[in-house]
C-alpha atoms as a PDB file:
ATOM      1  CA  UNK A   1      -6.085   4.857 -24.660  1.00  0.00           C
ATOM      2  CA  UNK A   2      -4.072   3.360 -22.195  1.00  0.00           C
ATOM      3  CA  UNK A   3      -1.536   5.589 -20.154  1.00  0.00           C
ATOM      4  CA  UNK A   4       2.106   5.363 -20.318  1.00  0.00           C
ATOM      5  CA  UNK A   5       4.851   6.496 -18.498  1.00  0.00           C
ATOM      6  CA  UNK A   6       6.822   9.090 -20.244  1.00  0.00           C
ATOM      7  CA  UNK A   7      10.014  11.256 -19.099  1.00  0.00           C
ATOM      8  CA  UNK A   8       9.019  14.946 -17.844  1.00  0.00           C
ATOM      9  CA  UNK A   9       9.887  17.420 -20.314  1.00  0.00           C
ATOM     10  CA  UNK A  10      11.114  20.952 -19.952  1.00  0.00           C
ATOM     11  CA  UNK A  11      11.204  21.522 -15.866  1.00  0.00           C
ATOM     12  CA  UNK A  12      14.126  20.353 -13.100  1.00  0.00           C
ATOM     13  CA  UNK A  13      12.219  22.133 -10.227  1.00  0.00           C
ATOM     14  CA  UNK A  14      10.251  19.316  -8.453  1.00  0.00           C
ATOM     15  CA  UNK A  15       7.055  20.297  -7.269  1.00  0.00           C
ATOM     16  CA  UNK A  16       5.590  21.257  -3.997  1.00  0.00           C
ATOM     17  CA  UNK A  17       3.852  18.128  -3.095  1.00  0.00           C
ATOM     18  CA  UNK A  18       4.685  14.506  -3.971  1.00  0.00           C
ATOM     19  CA  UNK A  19       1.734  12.105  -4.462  1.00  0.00           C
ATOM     20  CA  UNK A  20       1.274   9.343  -1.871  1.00  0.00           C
ATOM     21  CA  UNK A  21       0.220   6.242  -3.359  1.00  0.00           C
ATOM     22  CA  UNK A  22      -0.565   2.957  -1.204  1.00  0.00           C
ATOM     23  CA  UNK A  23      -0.797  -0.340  -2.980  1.00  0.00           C
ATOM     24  CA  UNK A  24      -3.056  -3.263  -0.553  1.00  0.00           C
ATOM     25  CA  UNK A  25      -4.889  -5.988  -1.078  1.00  0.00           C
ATOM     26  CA  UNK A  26      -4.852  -9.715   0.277  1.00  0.00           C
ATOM     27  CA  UNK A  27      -1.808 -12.187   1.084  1.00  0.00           C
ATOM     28  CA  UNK A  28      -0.425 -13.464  -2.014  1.00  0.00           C
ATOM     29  CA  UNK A  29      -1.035 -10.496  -4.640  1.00  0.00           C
ATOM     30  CA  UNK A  30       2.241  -9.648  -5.880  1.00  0.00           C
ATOM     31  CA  UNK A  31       2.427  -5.993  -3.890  1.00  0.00           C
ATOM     32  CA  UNK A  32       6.155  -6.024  -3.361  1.00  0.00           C
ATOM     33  CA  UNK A  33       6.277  -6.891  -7.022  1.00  0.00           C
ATOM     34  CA  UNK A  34       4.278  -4.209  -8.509  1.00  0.00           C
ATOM     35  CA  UNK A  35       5.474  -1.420  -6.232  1.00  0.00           C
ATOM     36  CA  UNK A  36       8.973  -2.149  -7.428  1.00  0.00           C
ATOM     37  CA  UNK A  37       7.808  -1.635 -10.984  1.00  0.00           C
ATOM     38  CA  UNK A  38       5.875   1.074 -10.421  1.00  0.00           C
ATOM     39  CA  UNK A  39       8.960   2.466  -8.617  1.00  0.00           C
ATOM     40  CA  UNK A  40      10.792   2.473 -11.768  1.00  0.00           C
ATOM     41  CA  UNK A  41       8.531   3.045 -14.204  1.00  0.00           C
ATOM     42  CA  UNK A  42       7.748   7.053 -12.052  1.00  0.00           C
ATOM     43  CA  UNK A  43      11.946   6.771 -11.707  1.00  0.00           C
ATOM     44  CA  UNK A  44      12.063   6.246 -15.480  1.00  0.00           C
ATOM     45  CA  UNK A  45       9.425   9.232 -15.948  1.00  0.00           C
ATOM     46  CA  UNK A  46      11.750  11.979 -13.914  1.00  0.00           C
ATOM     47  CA  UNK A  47       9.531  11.761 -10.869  1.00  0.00           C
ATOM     48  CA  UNK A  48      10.908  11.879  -7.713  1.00  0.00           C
ATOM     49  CA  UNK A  49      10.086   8.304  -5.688  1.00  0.00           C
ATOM     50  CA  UNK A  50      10.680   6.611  -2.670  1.00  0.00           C
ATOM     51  CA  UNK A  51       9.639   3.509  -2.075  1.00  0.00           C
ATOM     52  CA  UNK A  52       8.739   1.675   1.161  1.00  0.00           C
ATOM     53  CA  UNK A  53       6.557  -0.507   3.057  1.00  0.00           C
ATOM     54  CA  UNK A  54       4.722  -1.590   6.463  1.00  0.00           C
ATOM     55  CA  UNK A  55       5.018  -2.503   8.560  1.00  0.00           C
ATOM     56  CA  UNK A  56       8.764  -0.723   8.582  1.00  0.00           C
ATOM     57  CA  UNK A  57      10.312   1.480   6.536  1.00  0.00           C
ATOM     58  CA  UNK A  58      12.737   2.573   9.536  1.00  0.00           C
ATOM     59  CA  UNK A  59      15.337   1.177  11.480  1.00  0.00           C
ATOM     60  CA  UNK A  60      12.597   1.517  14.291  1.00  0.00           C
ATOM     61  CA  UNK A  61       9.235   0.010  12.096  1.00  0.00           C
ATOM     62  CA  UNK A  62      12.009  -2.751  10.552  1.00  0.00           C
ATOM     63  CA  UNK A  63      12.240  -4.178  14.646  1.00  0.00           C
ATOM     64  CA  UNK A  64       8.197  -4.018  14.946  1.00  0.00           C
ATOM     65  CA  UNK A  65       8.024  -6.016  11.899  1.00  0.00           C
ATOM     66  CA  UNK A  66      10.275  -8.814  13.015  1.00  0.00           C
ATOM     67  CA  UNK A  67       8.085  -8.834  16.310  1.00  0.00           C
ATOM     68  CA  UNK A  68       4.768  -8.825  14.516  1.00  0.00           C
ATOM     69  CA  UNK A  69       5.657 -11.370  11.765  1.00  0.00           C
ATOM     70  CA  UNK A  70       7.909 -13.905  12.920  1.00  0.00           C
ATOM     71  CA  UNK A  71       5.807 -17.087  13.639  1.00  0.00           C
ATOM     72  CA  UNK A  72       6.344 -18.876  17.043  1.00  0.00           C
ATOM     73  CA  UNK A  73       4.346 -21.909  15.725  1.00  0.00           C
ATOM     74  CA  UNK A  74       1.349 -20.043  18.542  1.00  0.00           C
ATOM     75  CA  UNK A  75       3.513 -20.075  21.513  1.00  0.00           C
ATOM     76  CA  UNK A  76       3.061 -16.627  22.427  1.00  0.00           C
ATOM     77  CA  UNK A  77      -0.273 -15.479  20.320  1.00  0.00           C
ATOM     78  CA  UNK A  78      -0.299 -11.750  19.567  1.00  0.00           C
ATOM     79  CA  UNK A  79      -3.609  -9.983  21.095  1.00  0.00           C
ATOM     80  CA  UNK A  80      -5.263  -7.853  17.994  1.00  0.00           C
ATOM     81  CA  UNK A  81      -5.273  -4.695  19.862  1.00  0.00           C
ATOM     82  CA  UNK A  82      -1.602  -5.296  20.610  1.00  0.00           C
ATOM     83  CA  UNK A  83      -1.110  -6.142  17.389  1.00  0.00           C
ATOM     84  CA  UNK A  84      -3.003  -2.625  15.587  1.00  0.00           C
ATOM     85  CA  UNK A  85      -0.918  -0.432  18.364  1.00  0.00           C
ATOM     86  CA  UNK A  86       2.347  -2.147  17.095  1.00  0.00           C
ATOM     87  CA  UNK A  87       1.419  -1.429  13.317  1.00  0.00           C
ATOM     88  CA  UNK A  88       0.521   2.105  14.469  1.00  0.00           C
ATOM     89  CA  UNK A  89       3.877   2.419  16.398  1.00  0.00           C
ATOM     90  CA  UNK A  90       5.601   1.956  13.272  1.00  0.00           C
ATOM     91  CA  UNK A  91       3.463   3.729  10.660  1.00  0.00           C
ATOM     92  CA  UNK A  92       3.849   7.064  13.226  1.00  0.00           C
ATOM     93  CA  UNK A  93       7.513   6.565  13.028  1.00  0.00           C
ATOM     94  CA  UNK A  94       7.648   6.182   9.024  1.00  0.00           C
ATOM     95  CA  UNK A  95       4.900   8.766   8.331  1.00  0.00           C
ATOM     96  CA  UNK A  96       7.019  11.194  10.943  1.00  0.00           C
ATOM     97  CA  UNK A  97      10.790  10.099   9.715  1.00  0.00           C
ATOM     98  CA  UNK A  98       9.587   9.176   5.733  1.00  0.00           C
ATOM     99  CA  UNK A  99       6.826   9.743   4.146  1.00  0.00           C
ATOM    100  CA  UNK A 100       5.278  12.889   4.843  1.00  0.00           C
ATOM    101  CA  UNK A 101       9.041  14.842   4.495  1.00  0.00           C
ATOM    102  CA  UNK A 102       9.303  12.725   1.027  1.00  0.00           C
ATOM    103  CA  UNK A 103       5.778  14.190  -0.127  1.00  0.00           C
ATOM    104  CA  UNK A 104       6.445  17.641   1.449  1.00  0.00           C
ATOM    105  CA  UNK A 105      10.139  17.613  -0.318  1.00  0.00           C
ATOM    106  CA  UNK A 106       8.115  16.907  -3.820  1.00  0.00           C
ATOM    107  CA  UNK A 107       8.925  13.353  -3.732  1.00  0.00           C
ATOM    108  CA  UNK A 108       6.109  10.866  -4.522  1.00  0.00           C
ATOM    109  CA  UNK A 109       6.053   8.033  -2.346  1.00  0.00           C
ATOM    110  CA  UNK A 110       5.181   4.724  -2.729  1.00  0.00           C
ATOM    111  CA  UNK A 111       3.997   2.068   0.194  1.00  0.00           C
ATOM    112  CA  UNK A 112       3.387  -2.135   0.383  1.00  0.00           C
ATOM    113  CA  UNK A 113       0.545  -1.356   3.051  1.00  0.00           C
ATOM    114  CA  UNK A 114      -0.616   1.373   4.517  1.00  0.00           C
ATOM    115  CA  UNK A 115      -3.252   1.859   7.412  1.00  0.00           C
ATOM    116  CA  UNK A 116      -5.709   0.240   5.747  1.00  0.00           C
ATOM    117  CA  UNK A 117      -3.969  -2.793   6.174  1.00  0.00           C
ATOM    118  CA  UNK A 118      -5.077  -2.539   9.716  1.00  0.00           C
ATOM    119  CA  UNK A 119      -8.581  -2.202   9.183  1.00  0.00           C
ATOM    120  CA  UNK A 120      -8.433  -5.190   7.104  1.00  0.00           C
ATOM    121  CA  UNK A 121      -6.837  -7.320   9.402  1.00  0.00           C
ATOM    122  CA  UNK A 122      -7.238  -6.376  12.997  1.00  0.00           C
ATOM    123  CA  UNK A 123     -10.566  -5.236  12.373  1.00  0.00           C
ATOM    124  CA  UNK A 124     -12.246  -7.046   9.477  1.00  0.00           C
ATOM    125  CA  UNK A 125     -10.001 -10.096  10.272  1.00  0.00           C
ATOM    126  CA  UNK A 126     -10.035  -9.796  14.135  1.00  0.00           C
ATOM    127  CA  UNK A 127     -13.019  -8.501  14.713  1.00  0.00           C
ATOM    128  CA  UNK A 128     -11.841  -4.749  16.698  1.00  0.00           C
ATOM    129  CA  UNK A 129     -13.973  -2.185  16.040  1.00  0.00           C
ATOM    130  CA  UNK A 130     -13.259  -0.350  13.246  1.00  0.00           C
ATOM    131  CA  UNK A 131     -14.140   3.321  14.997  1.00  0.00           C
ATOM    132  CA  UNK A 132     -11.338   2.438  17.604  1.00  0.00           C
ATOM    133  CA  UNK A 133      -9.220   1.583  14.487  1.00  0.00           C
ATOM    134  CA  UNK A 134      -9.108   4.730  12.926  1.00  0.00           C
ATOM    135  CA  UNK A 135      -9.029   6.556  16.147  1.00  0.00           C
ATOM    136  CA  UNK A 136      -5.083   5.051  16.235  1.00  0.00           C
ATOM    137  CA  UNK A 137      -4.981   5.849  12.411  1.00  0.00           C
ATOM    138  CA  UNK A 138      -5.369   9.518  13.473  1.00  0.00           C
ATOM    139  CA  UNK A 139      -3.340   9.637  16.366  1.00  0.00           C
ATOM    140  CA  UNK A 140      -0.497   8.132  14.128  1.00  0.00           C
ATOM    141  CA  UNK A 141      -0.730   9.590  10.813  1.00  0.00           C
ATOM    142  CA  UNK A 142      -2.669  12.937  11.597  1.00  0.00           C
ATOM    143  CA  UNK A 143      -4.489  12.373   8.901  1.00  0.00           C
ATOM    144  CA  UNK A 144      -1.989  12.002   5.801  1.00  0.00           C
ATOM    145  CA  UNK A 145      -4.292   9.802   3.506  1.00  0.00           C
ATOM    146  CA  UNK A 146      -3.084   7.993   0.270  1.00  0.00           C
ATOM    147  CA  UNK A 147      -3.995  10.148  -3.209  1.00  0.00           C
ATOM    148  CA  UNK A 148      -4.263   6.520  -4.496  1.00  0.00           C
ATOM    149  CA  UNK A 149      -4.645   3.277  -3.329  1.00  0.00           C
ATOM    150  CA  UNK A 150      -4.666   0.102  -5.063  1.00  0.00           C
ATOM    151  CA  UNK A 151      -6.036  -2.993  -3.913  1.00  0.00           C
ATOM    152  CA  UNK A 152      -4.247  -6.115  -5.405  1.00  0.00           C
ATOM    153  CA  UNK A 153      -7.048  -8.321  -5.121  1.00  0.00           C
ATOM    154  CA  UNK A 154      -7.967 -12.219  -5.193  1.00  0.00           C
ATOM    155  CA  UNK A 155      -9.353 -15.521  -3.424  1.00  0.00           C
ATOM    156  CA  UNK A 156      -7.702 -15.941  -0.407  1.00  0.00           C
ATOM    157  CA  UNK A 157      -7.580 -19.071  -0.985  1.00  0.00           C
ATOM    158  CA  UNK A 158      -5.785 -18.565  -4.276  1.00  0.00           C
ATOM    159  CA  UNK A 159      -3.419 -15.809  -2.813  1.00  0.00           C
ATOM    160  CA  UNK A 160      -2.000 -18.041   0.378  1.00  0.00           C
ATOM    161  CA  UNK A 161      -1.255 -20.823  -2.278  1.00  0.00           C
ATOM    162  CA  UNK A 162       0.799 -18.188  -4.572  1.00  0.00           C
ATOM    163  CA  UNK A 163       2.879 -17.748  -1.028  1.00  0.00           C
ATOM    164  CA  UNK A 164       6.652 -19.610  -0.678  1.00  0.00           C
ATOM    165  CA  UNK A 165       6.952 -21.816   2.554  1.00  0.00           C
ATOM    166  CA  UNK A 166       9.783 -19.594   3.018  1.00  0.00           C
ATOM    167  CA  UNK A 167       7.731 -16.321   2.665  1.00  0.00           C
ATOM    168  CA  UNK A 168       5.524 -17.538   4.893  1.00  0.00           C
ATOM    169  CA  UNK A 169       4.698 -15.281   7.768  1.00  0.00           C
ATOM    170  CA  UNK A 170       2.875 -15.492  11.225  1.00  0.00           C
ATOM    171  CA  UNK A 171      -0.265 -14.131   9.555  1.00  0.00           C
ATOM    172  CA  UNK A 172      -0.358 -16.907   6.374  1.00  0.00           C
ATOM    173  CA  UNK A 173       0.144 -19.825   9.396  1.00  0.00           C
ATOM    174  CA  UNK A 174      -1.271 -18.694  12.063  1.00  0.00           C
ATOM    175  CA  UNK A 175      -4.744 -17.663  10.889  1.00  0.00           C
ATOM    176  CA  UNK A 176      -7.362 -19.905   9.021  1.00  0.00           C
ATOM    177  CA  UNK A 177      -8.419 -19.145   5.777  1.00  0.00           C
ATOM    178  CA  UNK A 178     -11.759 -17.968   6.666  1.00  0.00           C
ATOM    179  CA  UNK A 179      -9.856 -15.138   8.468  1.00  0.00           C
ATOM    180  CA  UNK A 180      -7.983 -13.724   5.092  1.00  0.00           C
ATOM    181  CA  UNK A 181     -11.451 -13.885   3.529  1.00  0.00           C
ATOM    182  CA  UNK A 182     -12.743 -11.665   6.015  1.00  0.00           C
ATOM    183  CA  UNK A 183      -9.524  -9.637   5.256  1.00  0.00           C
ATOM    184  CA  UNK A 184     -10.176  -9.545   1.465  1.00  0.00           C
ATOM    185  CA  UNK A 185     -13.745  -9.150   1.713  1.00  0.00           C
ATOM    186  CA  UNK A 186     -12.541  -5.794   4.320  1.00  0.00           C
ATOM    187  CA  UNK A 187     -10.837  -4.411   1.776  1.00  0.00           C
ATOM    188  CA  UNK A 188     -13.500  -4.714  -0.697  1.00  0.00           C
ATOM    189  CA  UNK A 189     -15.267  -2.870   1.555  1.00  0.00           C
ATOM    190  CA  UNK A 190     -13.371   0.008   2.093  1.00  0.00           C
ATOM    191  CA  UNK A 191     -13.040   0.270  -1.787  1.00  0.00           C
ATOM    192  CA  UNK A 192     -16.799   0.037  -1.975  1.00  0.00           C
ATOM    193  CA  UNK A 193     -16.908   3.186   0.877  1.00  0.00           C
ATOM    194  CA  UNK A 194     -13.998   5.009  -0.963  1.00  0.00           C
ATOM    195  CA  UNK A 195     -14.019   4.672  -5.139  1.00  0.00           C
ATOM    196  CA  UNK A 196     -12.071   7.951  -5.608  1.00  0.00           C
ATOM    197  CA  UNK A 197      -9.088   6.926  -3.072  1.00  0.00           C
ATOM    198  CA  UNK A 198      -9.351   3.468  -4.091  1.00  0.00           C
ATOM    199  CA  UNK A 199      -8.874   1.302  -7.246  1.00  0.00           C
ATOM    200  CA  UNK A 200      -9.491  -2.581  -7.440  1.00  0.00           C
ATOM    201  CA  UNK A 201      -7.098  -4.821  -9.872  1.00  0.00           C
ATOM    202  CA  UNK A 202      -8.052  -8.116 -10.465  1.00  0.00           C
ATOM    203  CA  UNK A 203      -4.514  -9.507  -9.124  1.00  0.00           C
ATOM    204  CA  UNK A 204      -5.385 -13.230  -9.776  1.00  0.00           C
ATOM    205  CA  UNK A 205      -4.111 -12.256 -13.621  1.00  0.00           C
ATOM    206  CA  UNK A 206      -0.424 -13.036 -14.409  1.00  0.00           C
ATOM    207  CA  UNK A 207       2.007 -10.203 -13.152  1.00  0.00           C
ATOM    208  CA  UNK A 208       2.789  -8.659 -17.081  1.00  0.00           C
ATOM    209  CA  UNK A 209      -1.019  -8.311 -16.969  1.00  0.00           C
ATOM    210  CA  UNK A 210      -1.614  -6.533 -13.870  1.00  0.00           C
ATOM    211  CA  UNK A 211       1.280  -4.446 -13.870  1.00  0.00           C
ATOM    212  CA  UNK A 212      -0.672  -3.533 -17.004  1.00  0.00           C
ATOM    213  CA  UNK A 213      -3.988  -2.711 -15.272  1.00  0.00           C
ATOM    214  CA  UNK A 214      -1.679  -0.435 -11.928  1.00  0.00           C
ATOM    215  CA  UNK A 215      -0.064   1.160 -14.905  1.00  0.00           C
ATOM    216  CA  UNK A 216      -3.110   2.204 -16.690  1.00  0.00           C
ATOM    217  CA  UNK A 217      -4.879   2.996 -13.040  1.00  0.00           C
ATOM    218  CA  UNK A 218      -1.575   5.477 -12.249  1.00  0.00           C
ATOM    219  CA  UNK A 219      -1.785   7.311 -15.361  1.00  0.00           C
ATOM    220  CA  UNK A 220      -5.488   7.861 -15.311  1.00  0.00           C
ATOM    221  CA  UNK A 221      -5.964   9.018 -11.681  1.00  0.00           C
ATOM    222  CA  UNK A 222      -2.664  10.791 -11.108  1.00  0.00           C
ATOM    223  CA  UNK A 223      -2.613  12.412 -14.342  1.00  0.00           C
ATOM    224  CA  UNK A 224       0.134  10.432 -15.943  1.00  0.00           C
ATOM    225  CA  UNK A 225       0.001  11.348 -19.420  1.00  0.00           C
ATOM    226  CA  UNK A 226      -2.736   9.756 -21.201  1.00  0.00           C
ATOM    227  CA  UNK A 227      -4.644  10.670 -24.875  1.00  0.00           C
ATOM    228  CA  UNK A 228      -3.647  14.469 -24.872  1.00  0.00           C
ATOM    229  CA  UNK A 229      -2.550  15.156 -21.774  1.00  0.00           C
ATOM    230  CA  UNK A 230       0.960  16.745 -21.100  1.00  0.00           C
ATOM    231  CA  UNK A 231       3.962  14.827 -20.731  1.00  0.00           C
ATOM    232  CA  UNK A 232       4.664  13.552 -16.982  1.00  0.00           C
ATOM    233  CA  UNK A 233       3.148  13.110 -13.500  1.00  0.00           C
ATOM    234  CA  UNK A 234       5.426  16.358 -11.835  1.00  0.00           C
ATOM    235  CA  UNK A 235       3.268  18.912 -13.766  1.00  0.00           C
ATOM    236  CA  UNK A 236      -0.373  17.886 -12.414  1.00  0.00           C
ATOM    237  CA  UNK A 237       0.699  17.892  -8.875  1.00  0.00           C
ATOM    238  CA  UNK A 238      -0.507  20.969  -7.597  1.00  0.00           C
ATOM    239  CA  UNK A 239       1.186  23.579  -5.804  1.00  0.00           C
END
Protein backbone atom coordinates (compact mmCIF):
# COMPACT_ATOMS: atom_id res chain seq x y z
CA UNK A 1 0.00 0.00 0.00
CA UNK A 2 1.26 3.20 -0.75
CA UNK A 3 2.02 5.71 2.20
CA UNK A 4 0.24 8.83 2.85
CA UNK A 5 0.67 11.71 4.76
CA UNK A 6 -1.69 11.98 7.59
CA UNK A 7 -2.03 14.68 10.56
CA UNK A 8 -0.35 13.43 13.99
CA UNK A 9 -2.87 12.47 16.38
CA UNK A 10 -2.99 12.78 20.12
CA UNK A 11 0.64 14.51 21.05
CA UNK A 12 1.77 18.54 20.87
CA UNK A 13 5.25 17.71 22.38
CA UNK A 14 7.63 17.51 19.34
CA UNK A 15 10.14 15.02 19.62
CA UNK A 16 13.75 14.96 20.48
CA UNK A 17 15.24 14.65 17.12
CA UNK A 18 13.97 15.91 13.74
CA UNK A 19 14.78 13.76 10.66
CA UNK A 20 17.22 15.21 8.11
CA UNK A 21 16.27 14.44 4.73
CA UNK A 22 18.44 15.55 1.55
CA UNK A 23 16.86 15.41 -1.85
CA UNK A 24 19.95 15.27 -5.00
CA UNK A 25 20.22 14.16 -8.12
CA UNK A 26 21.30 15.73 -11.60
CA UNK A 27 20.58 19.34 -13.18
CA UNK A 28 17.16 19.50 -14.36
CA UNK A 29 15.17 17.06 -11.86
CA UNK A 30 12.63 19.12 -10.36
CA UNK A 31 14.43 19.22 -6.61
CA UNK A 32 13.24 22.68 -5.70
CA UNK A 33 9.88 21.39 -6.83
CA UNK A 34 9.53 18.33 -4.84
CA UNK A 35 11.12 19.65 -1.66
CA UNK A 36 8.46 22.33 -1.63
CA UNK A 37 5.82 19.63 -1.72
CA UNK A 38 7.27 17.52 0.48
CA UNK A 39 7.54 20.62 2.73
CA UNK A 40 3.91 20.81 2.90
CA UNK A 41 2.76 17.65 2.69
CA UNK A 42 5.15 16.90 6.57
CA UNK A 43 3.58 20.74 7.34
CA UNK A 44 0.14 19.31 6.53
CA UNK A 45 0.99 16.07 8.73
CA UNK A 46 1.85 18.27 12.13
CA UNK A 47 5.56 17.75 11.65
CA UNK A 48 7.77 20.29 12.37
CA UNK A 49 9.84 21.39 8.90
CA UNK A 50 12.22 23.66 7.67
CA UNK A 51 13.12 23.81 4.47
CA UNK A 52 16.36 24.93 2.77
CA UNK A 53 18.96 24.44 0.30
CA UNK A 54 22.80 24.63 -0.89
CA UNK A 55 24.51 26.04 -1.52
CA UNK A 56 22.91 28.82 1.11
CA UNK A 57 20.46 28.69 3.43
CA UNK A 58 22.09 31.82 5.33
CA UNK A 59 22.62 35.27 4.78
CA UNK A 60 26.37 34.06 4.70
CA UNK A 61 25.86 30.58 2.24
CA UNK A 62 23.16 33.00 0.10
CA UNK A 63 26.67 35.36 -0.86
CA UNK A 64 28.75 31.97 -1.66
CA UNK A 65 26.05 30.99 -3.90
CA UNK A 66 25.95 34.13 -5.96
CA UNK A 67 29.88 33.70 -6.22
CA UNK A 68 29.75 30.05 -7.17
CA UNK A 69 26.82 30.26 -9.65
CA UNK A 70 26.77 33.35 -11.46
CA UNK A 71 28.26 32.66 -14.98
CA UNK A 72 31.00 35.08 -16.28
CA UNK A 73 30.63 33.55 -19.81
CA UNK A 74 34.54 31.73 -18.48
CA UNK A 75 36.23 34.91 -17.73
CA UNK A 76 37.35 34.04 -14.43
CA UNK A 77 36.99 29.95 -14.31
CA UNK A 78 36.45 28.65 -10.77
CA UNK A 79 39.35 26.02 -9.73
CA UNK A 80 37.38 22.69 -8.34
CA UNK A 81 39.15 22.70 -5.13
CA UNK A 82 38.16 26.34 -4.76
CA UNK A 83 35.03 25.57 -5.74
CA UNK A 84 34.38 22.25 -2.96
CA UNK A 85 35.99 24.70 -0.09
CA UNK A 86 33.35 27.40 -1.07
CA UNK A 87 30.41 24.75 -0.93
CA UNK A 88 31.94 23.58 2.37
CA UNK A 89 32.18 27.24 3.65
CA UNK A 90 28.60 27.47 3.34
CA UNK A 91 27.27 24.03 4.31
CA UNK A 92 29.50 24.64 7.85
CA UNK A 93 27.67 27.84 8.24
CA UNK A 94 24.01 26.29 7.55
CA UNK A 95 24.70 22.96 9.32
CA UNK A 96 26.16 25.32 12.41
CA UNK A 97 23.35 28.30 12.15
CA UNK A 98 20.30 25.75 10.62
CA UNK A 99 20.13 22.53 10.36
CA UNK A 100 21.54 20.70 13.09
CA UNK A 101 19.61 23.29 15.86
CA UNK A 102 16.32 22.54 13.57
CA UNK A 103 16.91 18.62 14.04
CA UNK A 104 18.13 19.01 17.67
CA UNK A 105 14.90 21.42 18.38
CA UNK A 106 12.65 18.32 16.90
CA UNK A 107 12.26 19.96 13.67
CA UNK A 108 12.73 17.82 10.52
CA UNK A 109 14.62 19.45 7.96
CA UNK A 110 14.57 19.37 4.51
CA UNK A 111 17.63 20.32 1.92
CA UNK A 112 17.94 20.95 -2.28
CA UNK A 113 21.62 19.47 -1.97
CA UNK A 114 23.53 18.42 0.51
CA UNK A 115 27.31 17.30 0.60
CA UNK A 116 26.87 14.86 -1.70
CA UNK A 117 26.39 17.32 -4.18
CA UNK A 118 30.06 17.86 -3.89
CA UNK A 119 31.16 14.52 -4.46
CA UNK A 120 29.14 14.50 -7.49
CA UNK A 121 30.42 17.42 -8.96
CA UNK A 122 33.84 18.42 -7.83
CA UNK A 123 34.80 14.99 -7.59
CA UNK A 124 32.91 12.73 -9.99
CA UNK A 125 32.52 15.79 -12.33
CA UNK A 126 36.00 17.38 -11.71
CA UNK A 127 37.89 14.73 -11.13
CA UNK A 128 39.25 15.66 -7.04
CA UNK A 129 39.70 12.88 -5.14
CA UNK A 130 36.94 11.80 -3.44
CA UNK A 131 39.01 10.88 0.05
CA UNK A 132 40.06 14.66 0.10
CA UNK A 133 36.30 15.34 -0.49
CA UNK A 134 34.95 13.94 2.45
CA UNK A 135 37.85 14.96 4.51
CA UNK A 136 36.12 18.78 4.02
CA UNK A 137 32.68 16.99 4.48
CA UNK A 138 33.91 16.18 8.02
CA UNK A 139 35.59 19.17 8.88
CA UNK A 140 32.28 21.02 7.92
CA UNK A 141 29.46 18.99 8.98
CA UNK A 142 31.13 16.81 11.81
CA UNK A 143 29.52 14.21 10.59
CA UNK A 144 25.62 15.09 10.57
CA UNK A 145 24.53 12.66 7.68
CA UNK A 146 21.04 12.74 5.94
CA UNK A 147 18.40 9.88 7.50
CA UNK A 148 17.26 10.01 3.82
CA UNK A 149 18.38 11.02 0.69
CA UNK A 150 16.74 11.04 -2.53
CA UNK A 151 18.29 11.16 -5.75
CA UNK A 152 16.06 12.84 -8.47
CA UNK A 153 17.50 11.11 -11.25
CA UNK A 154 17.72 11.28 -15.25
CA UNK A 155 19.83 11.71 -18.62
CA UNK A 156 21.77 14.57 -18.36
CA UNK A 157 21.11 15.21 -21.41
CA UNK A 158 17.38 15.19 -20.78
CA UNK A 159 17.71 17.16 -17.41
CA UNK A 160 19.86 20.36 -18.95
CA UNK A 161 17.07 20.54 -21.69
CA UNK A 162 14.18 20.63 -18.85
CA UNK A 163 16.43 23.87 -17.61
CA UNK A 164 15.00 27.75 -18.47
CA UNK A 165 17.69 29.99 -20.25
CA UNK A 166 16.91 32.06 -17.38
CA UNK A 167 17.61 29.31 -14.74
CA UNK A 168 20.55 28.69 -16.25
CA UNK A 169 23.56 28.67 -14.02
CA UNK A 170 27.46 28.67 -14.36
CA UNK A 171 27.41 24.89 -13.95
CA UNK A 172 24.52 24.12 -16.93
CA UNK A 173 26.91 26.62 -19.36
CA UNK A 174 29.96 26.29 -18.38
CA UNK A 175 30.50 22.52 -18.32
CA UNK A 176 29.93 20.01 -21.28
CA UNK A 177 27.52 17.48 -21.09
CA UNK A 178 29.85 14.70 -20.68
CA UNK A 179 30.69 16.40 -17.33
CA UNK A 180 26.88 16.17 -15.81
CA UNK A 181 27.03 12.54 -16.94
CA UNK A 182 29.90 11.95 -14.88
CA UNK A 183 27.84 13.88 -12.21
CA UNK A 184 24.75 11.63 -12.61
CA UNK A 185 26.58 8.56 -13.07
CA UNK A 186 28.47 9.89 -9.31
CA UNK A 187 25.48 9.89 -7.78
CA UNK A 188 24.45 6.58 -8.94
CA UNK A 189 27.31 5.58 -7.38
CA UNK A 190 27.03 6.72 -4.10
CA UNK A 191 23.42 5.23 -4.10
CA UNK A 192 24.92 1.97 -5.25
CA UNK A 193 27.62 2.32 -1.99
CA UNK A 194 24.73 3.56 0.32
CA UNK A 195 20.99 1.79 -0.38
CA UNK A 196 19.80 2.43 3.22
CA UNK A 197 20.70 6.37 3.17
CA UNK A 198 19.81 6.58 -0.33
CA UNK A 199 16.71 6.16 -2.58
CA UNK A 200 16.69 6.53 -6.50
CA UNK A 201 13.38 8.09 -8.30
CA UNK A 202 13.17 7.85 -11.77
CA UNK A 203 12.75 11.84 -12.14
CA UNK A 204 12.44 11.75 -16.01
CA UNK A 205 8.47 10.91 -15.09
CA UNK A 206 6.09 13.94 -15.03
CA UNK A 207 6.21 15.87 -11.59
CA UNK A 208 2.40 14.42 -10.26
CA UNK A 209 4.21 11.10 -10.83
CA UNK A 210 7.30 11.50 -8.98
CA UNK A 211 6.07 13.46 -6.27
CA UNK A 212 4.17 10.17 -6.13
CA UNK A 213 7.22 7.86 -5.98
CA UNK A 214 9.25 10.74 -2.93
CA UNK A 215 5.92 10.42 -1.26
CA UNK A 216 5.71 6.74 -1.15
CA UNK A 217 9.79 6.62 -0.49
CA UNK A 218 9.10 9.18 2.78
CA UNK A 219 6.47 7.16 4.22
CA UNK A 220 8.18 3.86 3.87
CA UNK A 221 11.68 4.75 5.19
CA UNK A 222 10.77 7.39 7.75
CA UNK A 223 7.90 5.60 9.04
CA UNK A 224 5.18 7.77 7.65
CA UNK A 225 2.16 5.89 8.20
CA UNK A 226 1.74 3.16 5.85
CA UNK A 227 -0.66 -0.33 5.95
CA UNK A 228 -0.99 -0.44 9.86
CA UNK A 229 1.31 1.69 11.06
CA UNK A 230 0.39 4.60 13.50
CA UNK A 231 -0.68 7.84 12.40
CA UNK A 232 2.32 10.42 11.67
CA UNK A 233 6.10 10.75 11.18
CA UNK A 234 6.67 12.62 15.02
CA UNK A 235 5.99 9.26 16.80
CA UNK A 236 8.79 6.98 15.05
CA UNK A 237 11.48 9.46 15.62
CA UNK A 238 13.25 8.20 18.42
CA UNK A 239 14.18 9.78 21.50
Amino acid sequence: MRATLRPVSGSSTPARRGRFITIEGPDGGGKSTQARRLEQALRDAGVPVLRTREPGGTPFGERIRELLLADDHGRDPIDALAEALLFNAARRQLVETVIRPAIEEGTTVVCTRFADSTLAYQGFGAGLPLARLRALQEAATEGLTPDLTIVLDLPADVGLDRKPAADRTRFELGFDLEFHRRVRDGFLELAAAEPVRFAVVDAARPPDQVWDAVRTVVGERLGLEGSGEPDGLAAHIPG
